[in-house]
PDB file of N, CA and C in Angstrom:
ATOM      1  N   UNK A   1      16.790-119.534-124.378  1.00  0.00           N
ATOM      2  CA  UNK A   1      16.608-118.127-124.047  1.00  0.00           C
ATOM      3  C   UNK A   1      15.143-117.732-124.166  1.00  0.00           C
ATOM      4  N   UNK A   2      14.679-118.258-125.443  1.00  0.00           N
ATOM      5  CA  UNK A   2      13.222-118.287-125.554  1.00  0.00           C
ATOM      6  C   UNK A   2      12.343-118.584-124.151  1.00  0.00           C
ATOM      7  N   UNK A   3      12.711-119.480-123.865  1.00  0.00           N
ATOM      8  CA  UNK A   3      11.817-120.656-122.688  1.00  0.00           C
ATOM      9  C   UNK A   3      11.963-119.408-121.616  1.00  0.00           C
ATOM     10  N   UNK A   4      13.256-119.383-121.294  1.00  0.00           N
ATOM     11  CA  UNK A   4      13.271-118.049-120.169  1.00  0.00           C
ATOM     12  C   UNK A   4      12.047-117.229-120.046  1.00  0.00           C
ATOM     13  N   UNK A   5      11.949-116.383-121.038  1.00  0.00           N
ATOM     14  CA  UNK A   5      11.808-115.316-121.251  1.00  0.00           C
ATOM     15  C   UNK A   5      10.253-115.529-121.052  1.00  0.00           C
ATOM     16  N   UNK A   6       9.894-116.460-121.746  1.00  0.00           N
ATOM     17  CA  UNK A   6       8.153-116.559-121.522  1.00  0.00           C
ATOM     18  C   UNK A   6       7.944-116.973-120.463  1.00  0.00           C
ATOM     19  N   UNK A   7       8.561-118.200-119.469  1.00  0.00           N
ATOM     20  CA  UNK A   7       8.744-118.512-118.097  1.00  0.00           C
ATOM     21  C   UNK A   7       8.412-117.267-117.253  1.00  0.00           C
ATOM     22  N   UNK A   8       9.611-116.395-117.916  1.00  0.00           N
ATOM     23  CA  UNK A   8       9.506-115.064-116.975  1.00  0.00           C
ATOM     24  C   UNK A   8       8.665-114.717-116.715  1.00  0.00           C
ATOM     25  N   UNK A   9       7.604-113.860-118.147  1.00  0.00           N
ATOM     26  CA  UNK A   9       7.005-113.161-118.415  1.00  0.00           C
ATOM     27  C   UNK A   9       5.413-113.937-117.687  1.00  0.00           C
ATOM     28  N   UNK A  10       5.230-115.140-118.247  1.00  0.00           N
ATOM     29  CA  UNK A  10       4.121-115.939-117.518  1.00  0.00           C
ATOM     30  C   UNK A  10       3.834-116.316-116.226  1.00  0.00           C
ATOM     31  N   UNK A  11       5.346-116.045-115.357  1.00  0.00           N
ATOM     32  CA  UNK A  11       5.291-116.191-114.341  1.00  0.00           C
ATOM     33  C   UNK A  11       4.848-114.444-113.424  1.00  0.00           C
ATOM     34  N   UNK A  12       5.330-113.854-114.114  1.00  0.00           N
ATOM     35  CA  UNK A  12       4.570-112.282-113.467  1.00  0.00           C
ATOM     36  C   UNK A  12       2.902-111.702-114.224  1.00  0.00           C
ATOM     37  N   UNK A  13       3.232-112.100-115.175  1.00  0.00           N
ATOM     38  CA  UNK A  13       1.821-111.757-116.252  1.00  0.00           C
ATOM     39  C   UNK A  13       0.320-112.710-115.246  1.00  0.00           C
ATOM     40  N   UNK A  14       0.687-114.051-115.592  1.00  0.00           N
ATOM     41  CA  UNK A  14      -0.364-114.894-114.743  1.00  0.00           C
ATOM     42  C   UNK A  14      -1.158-114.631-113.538  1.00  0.00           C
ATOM     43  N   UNK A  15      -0.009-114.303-112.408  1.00  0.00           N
ATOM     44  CA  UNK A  15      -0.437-113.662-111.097  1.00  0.00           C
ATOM     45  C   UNK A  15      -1.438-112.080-111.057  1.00  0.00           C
ATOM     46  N   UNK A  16      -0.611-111.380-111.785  1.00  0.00           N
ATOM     47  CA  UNK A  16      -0.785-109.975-111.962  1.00  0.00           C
ATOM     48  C   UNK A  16      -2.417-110.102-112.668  1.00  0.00           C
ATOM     49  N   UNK A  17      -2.809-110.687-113.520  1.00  0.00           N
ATOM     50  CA  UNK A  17      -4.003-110.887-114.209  1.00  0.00           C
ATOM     51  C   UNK A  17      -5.303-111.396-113.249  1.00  0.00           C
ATOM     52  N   UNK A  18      -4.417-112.682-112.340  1.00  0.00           N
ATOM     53  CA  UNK A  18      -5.515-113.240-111.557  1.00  0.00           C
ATOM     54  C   UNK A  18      -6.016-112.411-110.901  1.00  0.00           C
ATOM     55  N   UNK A  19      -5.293-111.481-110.040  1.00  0.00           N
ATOM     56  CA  UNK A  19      -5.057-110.651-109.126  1.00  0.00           C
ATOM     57  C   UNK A  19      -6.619-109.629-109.988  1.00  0.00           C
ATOM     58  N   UNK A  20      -6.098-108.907-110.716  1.00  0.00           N
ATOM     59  CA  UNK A  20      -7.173-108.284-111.318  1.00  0.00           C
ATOM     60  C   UNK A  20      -8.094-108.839-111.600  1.00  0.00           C
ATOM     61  N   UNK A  21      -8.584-109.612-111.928  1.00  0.00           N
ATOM     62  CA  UNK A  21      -9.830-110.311-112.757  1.00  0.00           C
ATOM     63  C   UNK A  21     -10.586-110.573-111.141  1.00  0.00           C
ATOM     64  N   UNK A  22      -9.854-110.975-110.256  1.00  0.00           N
ATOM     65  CA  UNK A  22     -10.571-111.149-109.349  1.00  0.00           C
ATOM     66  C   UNK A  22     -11.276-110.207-108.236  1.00  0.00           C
ATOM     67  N   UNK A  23     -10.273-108.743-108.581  1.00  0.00           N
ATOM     68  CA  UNK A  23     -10.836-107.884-107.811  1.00  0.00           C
ATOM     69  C   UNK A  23     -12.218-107.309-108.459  1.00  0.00           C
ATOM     70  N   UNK A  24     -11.535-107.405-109.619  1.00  0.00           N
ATOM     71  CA  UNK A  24     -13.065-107.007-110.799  1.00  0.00           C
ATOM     72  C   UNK A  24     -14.754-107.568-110.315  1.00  0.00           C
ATOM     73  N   UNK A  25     -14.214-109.090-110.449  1.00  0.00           N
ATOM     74  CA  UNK A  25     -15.712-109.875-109.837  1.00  0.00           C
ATOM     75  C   UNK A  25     -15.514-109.420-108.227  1.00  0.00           C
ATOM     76  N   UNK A  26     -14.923-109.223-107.480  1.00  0.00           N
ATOM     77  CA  UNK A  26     -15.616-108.598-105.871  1.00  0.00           C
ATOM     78  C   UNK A  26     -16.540-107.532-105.929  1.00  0.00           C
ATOM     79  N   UNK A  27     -15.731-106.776-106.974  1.00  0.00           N
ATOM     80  CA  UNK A  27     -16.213-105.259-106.612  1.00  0.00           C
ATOM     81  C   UNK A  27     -17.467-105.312-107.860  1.00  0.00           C
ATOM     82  N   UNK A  28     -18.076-106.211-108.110  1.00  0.00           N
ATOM     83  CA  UNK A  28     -18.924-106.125-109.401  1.00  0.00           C
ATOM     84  C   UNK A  28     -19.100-105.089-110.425  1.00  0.00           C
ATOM     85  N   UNK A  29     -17.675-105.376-111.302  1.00  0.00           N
ATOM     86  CA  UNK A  29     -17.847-104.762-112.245  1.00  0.00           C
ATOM     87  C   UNK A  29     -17.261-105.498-113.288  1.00  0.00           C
ATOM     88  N   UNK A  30     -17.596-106.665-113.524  1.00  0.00           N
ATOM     89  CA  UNK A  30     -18.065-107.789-114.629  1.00  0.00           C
ATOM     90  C   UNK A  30     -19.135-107.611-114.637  1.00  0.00           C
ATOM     91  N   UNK A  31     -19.316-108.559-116.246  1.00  0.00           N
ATOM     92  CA  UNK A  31     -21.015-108.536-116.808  1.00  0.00           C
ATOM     93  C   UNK A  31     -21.680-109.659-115.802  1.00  0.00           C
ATOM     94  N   UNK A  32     -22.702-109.479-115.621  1.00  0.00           N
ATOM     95  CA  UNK A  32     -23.811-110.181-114.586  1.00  0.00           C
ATOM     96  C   UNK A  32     -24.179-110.994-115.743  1.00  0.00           C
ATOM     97  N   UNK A  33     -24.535-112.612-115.065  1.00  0.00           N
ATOM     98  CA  UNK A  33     -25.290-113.244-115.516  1.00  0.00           C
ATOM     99  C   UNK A  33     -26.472-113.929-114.666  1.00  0.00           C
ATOM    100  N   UNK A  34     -27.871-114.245-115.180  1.00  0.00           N
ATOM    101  CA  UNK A  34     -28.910-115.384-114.588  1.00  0.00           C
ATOM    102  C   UNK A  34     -28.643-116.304-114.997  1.00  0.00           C
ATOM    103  N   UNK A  35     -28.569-117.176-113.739  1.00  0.00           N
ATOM    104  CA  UNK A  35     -28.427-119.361-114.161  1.00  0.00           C
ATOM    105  C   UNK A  35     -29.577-119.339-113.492  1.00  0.00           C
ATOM    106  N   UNK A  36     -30.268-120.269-114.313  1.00  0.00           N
ATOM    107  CA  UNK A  36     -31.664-120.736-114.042  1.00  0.00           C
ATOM    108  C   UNK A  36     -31.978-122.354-114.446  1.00  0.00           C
ATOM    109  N   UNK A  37     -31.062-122.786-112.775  1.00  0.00           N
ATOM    110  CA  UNK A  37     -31.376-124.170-112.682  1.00  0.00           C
ATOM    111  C   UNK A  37     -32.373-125.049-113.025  1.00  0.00           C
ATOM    112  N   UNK A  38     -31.981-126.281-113.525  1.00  0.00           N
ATOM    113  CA  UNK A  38     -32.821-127.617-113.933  1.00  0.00           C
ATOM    114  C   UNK A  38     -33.868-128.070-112.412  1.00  0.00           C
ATOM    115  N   UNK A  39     -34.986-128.095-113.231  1.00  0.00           N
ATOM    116  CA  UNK A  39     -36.180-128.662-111.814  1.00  0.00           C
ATOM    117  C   UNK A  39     -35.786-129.319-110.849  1.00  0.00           C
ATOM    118  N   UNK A  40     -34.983-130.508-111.378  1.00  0.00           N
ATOM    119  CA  UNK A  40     -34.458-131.440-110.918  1.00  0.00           C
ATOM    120  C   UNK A  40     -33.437-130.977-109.948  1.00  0.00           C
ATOM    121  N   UNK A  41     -32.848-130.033-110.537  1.00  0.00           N
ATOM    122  CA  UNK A  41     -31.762-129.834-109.490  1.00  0.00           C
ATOM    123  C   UNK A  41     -31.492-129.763-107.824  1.00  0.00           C
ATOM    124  N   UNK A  42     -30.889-130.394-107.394  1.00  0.00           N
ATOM    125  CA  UNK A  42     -30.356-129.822-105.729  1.00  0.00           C
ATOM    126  C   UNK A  42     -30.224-128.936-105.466  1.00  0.00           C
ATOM    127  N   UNK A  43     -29.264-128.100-106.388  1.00  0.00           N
ATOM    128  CA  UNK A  43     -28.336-127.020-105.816  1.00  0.00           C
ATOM    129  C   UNK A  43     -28.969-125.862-106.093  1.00  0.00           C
ATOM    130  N   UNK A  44     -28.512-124.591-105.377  1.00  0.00           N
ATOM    131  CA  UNK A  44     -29.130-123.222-106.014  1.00  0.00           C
ATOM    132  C   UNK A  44     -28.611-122.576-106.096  1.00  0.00           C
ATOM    133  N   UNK A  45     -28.906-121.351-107.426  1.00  0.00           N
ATOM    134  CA  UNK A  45     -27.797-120.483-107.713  1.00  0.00           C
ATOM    135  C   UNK A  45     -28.279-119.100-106.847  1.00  0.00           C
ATOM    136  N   UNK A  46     -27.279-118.275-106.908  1.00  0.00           N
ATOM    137  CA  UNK A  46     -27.511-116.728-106.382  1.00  0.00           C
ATOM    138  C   UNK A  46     -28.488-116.068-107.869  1.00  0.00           C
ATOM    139  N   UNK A  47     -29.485-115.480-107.523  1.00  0.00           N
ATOM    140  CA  UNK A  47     -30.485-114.855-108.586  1.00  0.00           C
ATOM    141  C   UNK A  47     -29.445-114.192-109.980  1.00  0.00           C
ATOM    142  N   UNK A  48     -28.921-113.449-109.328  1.00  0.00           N
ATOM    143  CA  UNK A  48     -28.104-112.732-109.815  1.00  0.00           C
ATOM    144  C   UNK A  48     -26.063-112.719-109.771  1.00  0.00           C
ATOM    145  N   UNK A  49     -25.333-113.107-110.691  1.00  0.00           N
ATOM    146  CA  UNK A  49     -24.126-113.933-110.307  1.00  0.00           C
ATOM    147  C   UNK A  49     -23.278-113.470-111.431  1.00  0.00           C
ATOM    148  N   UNK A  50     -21.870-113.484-110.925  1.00  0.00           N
ATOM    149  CA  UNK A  50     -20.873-113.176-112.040  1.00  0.00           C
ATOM    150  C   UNK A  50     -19.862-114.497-112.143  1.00  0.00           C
ATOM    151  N   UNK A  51     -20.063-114.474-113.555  1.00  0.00           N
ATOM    152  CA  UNK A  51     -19.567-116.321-114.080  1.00  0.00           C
ATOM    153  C   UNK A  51     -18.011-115.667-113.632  1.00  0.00           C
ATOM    154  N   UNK A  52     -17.077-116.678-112.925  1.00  0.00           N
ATOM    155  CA  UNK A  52     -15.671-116.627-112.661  1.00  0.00           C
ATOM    156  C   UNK A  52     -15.345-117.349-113.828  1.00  0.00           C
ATOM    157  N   UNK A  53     -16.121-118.615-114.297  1.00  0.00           N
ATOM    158  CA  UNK A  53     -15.281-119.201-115.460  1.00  0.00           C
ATOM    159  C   UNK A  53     -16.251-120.838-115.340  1.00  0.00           C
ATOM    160  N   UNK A  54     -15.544-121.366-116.392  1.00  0.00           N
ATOM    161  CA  UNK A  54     -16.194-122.798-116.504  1.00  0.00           C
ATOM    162  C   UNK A  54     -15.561-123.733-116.860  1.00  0.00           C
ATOM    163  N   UNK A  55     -15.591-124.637-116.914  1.00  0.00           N
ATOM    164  CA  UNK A  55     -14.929-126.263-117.232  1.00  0.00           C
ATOM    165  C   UNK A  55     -15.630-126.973-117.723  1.00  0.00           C
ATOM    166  N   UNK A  56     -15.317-128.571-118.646  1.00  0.00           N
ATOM    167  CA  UNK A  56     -16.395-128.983-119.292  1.00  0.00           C
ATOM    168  C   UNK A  56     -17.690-129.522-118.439  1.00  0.00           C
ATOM    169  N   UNK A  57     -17.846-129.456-117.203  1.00  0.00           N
ATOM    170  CA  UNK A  57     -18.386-130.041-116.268  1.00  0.00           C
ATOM    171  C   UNK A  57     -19.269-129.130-115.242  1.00  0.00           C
ATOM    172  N   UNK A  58     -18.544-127.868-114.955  1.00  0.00           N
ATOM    173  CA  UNK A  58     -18.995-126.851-114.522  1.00  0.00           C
ATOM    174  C   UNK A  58     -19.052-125.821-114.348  1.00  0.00           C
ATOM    175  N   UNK A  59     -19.775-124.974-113.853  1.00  0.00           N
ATOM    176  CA  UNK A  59     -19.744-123.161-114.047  1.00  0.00           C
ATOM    177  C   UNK A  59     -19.497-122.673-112.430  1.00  0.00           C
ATOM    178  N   UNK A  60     -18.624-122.105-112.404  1.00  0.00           N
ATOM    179  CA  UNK A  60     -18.101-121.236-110.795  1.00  0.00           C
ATOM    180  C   UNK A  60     -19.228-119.845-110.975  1.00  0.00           C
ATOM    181  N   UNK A  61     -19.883-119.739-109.966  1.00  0.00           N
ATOM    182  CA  UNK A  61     -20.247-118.212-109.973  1.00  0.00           C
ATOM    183  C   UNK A  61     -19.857-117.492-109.106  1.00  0.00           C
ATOM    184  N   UNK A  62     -20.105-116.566-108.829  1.00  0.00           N
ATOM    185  CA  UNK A  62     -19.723-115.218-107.593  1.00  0.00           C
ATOM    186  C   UNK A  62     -20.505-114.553-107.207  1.00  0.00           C
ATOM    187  N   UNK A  63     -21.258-114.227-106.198  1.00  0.00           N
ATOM    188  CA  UNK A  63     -22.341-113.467-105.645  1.00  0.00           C
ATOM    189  C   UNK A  63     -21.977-112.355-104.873  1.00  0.00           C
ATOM    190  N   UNK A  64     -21.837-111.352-105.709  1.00  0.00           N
ATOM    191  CA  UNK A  64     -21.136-110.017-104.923  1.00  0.00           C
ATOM    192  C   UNK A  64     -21.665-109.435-104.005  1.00  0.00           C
ATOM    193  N   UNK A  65     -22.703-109.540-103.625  1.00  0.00           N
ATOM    194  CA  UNK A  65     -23.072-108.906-102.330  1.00  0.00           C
ATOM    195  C   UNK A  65     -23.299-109.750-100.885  1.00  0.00           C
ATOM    196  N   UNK A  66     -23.450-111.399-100.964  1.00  0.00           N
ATOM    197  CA  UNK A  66     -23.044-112.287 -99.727  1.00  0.00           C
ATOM    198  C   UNK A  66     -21.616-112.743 -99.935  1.00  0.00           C
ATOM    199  N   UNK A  67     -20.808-112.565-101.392  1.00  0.00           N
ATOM    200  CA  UNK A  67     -18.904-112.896-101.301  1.00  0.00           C
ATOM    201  C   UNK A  67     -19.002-114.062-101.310  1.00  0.00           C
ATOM    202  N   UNK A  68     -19.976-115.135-101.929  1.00  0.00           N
ATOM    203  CA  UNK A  68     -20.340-116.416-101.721  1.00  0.00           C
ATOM    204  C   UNK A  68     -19.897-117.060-103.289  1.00  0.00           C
ATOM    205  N   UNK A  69     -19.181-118.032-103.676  1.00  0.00           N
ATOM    206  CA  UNK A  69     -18.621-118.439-104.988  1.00  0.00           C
ATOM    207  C   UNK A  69     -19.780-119.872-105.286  1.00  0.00           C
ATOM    208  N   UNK A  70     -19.851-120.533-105.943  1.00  0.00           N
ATOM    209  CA  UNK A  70     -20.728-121.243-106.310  1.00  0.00           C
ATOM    210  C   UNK A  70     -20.231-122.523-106.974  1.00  0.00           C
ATOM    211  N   UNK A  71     -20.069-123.330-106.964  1.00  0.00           N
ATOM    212  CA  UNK A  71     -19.541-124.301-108.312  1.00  0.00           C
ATOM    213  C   UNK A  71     -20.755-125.154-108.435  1.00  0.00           C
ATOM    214  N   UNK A  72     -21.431-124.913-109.749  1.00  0.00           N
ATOM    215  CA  UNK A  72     -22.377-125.736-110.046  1.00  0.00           C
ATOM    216  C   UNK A  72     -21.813-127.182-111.879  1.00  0.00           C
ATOM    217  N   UNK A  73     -22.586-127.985-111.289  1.00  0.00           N
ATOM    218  CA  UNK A  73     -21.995-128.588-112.409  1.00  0.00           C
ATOM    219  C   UNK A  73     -23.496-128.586-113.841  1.00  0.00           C
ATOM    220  N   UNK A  74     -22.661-128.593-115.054  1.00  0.00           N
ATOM    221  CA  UNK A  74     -23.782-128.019-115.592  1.00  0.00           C
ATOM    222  C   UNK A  74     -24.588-129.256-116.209  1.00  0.00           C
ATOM    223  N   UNK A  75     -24.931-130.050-115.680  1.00  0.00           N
ATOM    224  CA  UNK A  75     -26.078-131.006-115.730  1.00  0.00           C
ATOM    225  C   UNK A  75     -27.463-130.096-115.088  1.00  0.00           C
ATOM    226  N   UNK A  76     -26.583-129.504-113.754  1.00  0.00           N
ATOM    227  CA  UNK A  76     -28.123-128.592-113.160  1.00  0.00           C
ATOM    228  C   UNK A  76     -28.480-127.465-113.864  1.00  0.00           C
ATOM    229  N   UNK A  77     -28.133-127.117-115.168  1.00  0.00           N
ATOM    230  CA  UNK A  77     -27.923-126.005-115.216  1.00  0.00           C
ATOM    231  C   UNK A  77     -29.007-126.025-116.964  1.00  0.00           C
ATOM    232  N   UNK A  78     -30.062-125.023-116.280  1.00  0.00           N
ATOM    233  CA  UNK A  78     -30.963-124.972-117.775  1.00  0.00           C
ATOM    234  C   UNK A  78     -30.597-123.928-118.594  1.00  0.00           C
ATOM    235  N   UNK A  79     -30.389-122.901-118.176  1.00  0.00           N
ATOM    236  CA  UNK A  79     -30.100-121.730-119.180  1.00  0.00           C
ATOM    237  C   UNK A  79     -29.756-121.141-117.961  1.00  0.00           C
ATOM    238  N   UNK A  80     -28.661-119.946-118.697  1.00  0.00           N
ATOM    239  CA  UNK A  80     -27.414-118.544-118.255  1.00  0.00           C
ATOM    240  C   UNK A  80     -28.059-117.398-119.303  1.00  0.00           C
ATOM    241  N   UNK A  81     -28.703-116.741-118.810  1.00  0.00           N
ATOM    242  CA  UNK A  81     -29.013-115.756-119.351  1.00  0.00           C
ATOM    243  C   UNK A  81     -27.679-114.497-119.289  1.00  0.00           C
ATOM    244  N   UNK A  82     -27.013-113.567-120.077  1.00  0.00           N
ATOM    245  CA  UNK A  82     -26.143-112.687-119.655  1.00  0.00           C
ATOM    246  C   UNK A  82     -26.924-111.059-119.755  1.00  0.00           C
ATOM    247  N   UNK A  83     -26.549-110.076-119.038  1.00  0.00           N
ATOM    248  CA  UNK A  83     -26.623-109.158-119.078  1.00  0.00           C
ATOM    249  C   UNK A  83     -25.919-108.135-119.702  1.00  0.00           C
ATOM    250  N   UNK A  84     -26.603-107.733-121.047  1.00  0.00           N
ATOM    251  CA  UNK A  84     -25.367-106.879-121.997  1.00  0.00           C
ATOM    252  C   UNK A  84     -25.286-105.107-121.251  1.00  0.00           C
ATOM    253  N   UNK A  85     -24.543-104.840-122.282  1.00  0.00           N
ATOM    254  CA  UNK A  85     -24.066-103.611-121.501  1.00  0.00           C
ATOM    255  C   UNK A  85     -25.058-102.702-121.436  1.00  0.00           C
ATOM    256  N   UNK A  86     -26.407-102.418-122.279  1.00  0.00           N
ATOM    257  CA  UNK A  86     -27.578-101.942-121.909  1.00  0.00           C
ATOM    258  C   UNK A  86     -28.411-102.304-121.185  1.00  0.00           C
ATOM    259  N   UNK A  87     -28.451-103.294-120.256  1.00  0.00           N
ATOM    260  CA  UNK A  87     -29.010-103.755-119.396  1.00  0.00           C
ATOM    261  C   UNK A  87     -30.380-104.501-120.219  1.00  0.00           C
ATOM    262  N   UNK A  88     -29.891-105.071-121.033  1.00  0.00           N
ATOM    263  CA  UNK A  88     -31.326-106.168-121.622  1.00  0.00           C
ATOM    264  C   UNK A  88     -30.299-107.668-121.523  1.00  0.00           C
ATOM    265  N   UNK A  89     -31.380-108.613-121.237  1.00  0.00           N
ATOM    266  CA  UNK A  89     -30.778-109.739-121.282  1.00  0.00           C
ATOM    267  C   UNK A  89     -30.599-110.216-122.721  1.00  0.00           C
ATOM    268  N   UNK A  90     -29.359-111.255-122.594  1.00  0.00           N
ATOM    269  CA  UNK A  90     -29.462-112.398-124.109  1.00  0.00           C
ATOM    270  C   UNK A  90     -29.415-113.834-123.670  1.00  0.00           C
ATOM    271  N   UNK A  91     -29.939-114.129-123.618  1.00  0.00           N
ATOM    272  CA  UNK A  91     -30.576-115.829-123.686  1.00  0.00           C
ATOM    273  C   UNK A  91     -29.467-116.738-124.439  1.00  0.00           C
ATOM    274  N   UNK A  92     -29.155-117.722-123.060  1.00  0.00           N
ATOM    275  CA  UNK A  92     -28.264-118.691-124.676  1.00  0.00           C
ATOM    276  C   UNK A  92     -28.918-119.637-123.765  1.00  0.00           C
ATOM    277  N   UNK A  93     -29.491-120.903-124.516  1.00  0.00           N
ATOM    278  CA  UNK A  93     -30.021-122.018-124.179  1.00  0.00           C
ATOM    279  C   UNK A  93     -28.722-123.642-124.078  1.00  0.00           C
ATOM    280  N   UNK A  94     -28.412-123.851-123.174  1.00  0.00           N
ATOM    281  CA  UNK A  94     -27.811-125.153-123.053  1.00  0.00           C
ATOM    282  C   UNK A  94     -28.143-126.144-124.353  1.00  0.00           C
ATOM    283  N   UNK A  95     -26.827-126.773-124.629  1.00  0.00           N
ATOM    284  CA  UNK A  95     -27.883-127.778-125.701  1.00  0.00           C
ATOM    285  C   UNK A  95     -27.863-129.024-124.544  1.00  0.00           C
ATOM    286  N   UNK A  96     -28.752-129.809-125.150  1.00  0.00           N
ATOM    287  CA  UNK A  96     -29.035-131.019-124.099  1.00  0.00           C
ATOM    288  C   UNK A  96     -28.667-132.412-124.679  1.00  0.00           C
TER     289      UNK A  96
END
């Protein structure tokens, strides 16, 4: 009965959440972050980007004004600066 019930609940809760979280990052009103790729790197990020999420391997971004998503893997990736809610940055440095 247990199993049900969270089945249930995870099966409407899950969708319903994605659903939101994602309209959130379209309409940019998540916190902004700067990725400020490795020299080395290939790839390039949008200046300005809202993290969708990460894995041990890589960071998805979102660029709300070209609607362009990003998957960078974070070997390229030197520092993510975030944007707090006063509009000053905080610095977190990758460890290497």
């Amino acid at each position: 009965m247990v199993l049900a019930i969270v089945a249930y609940f995870g099966g409407i809760f899950t969708p319903l959440y994605a659903q939101y979280r994602a309209e959130q990052i379209q309409a940019g009103r998540t916190r902004k972050a700067m990725v400020r790729l490795s020299p080395e790197s290939p790839a390039t990020a949008p200046r300005e980007s809202h993290i969708i999420g990460t894995t041990s391997q890589f960071v998805f971004l979102y660029d709300a004004p070209t609607r362009k998503t990003r998957i960078i893997p974070f070997d390229n990736v030197a520092e993510i600066s975030f944007t707090n809610k006063v509009g000053q940055r905080k610095v977190r440095q990758l460890p290497r």
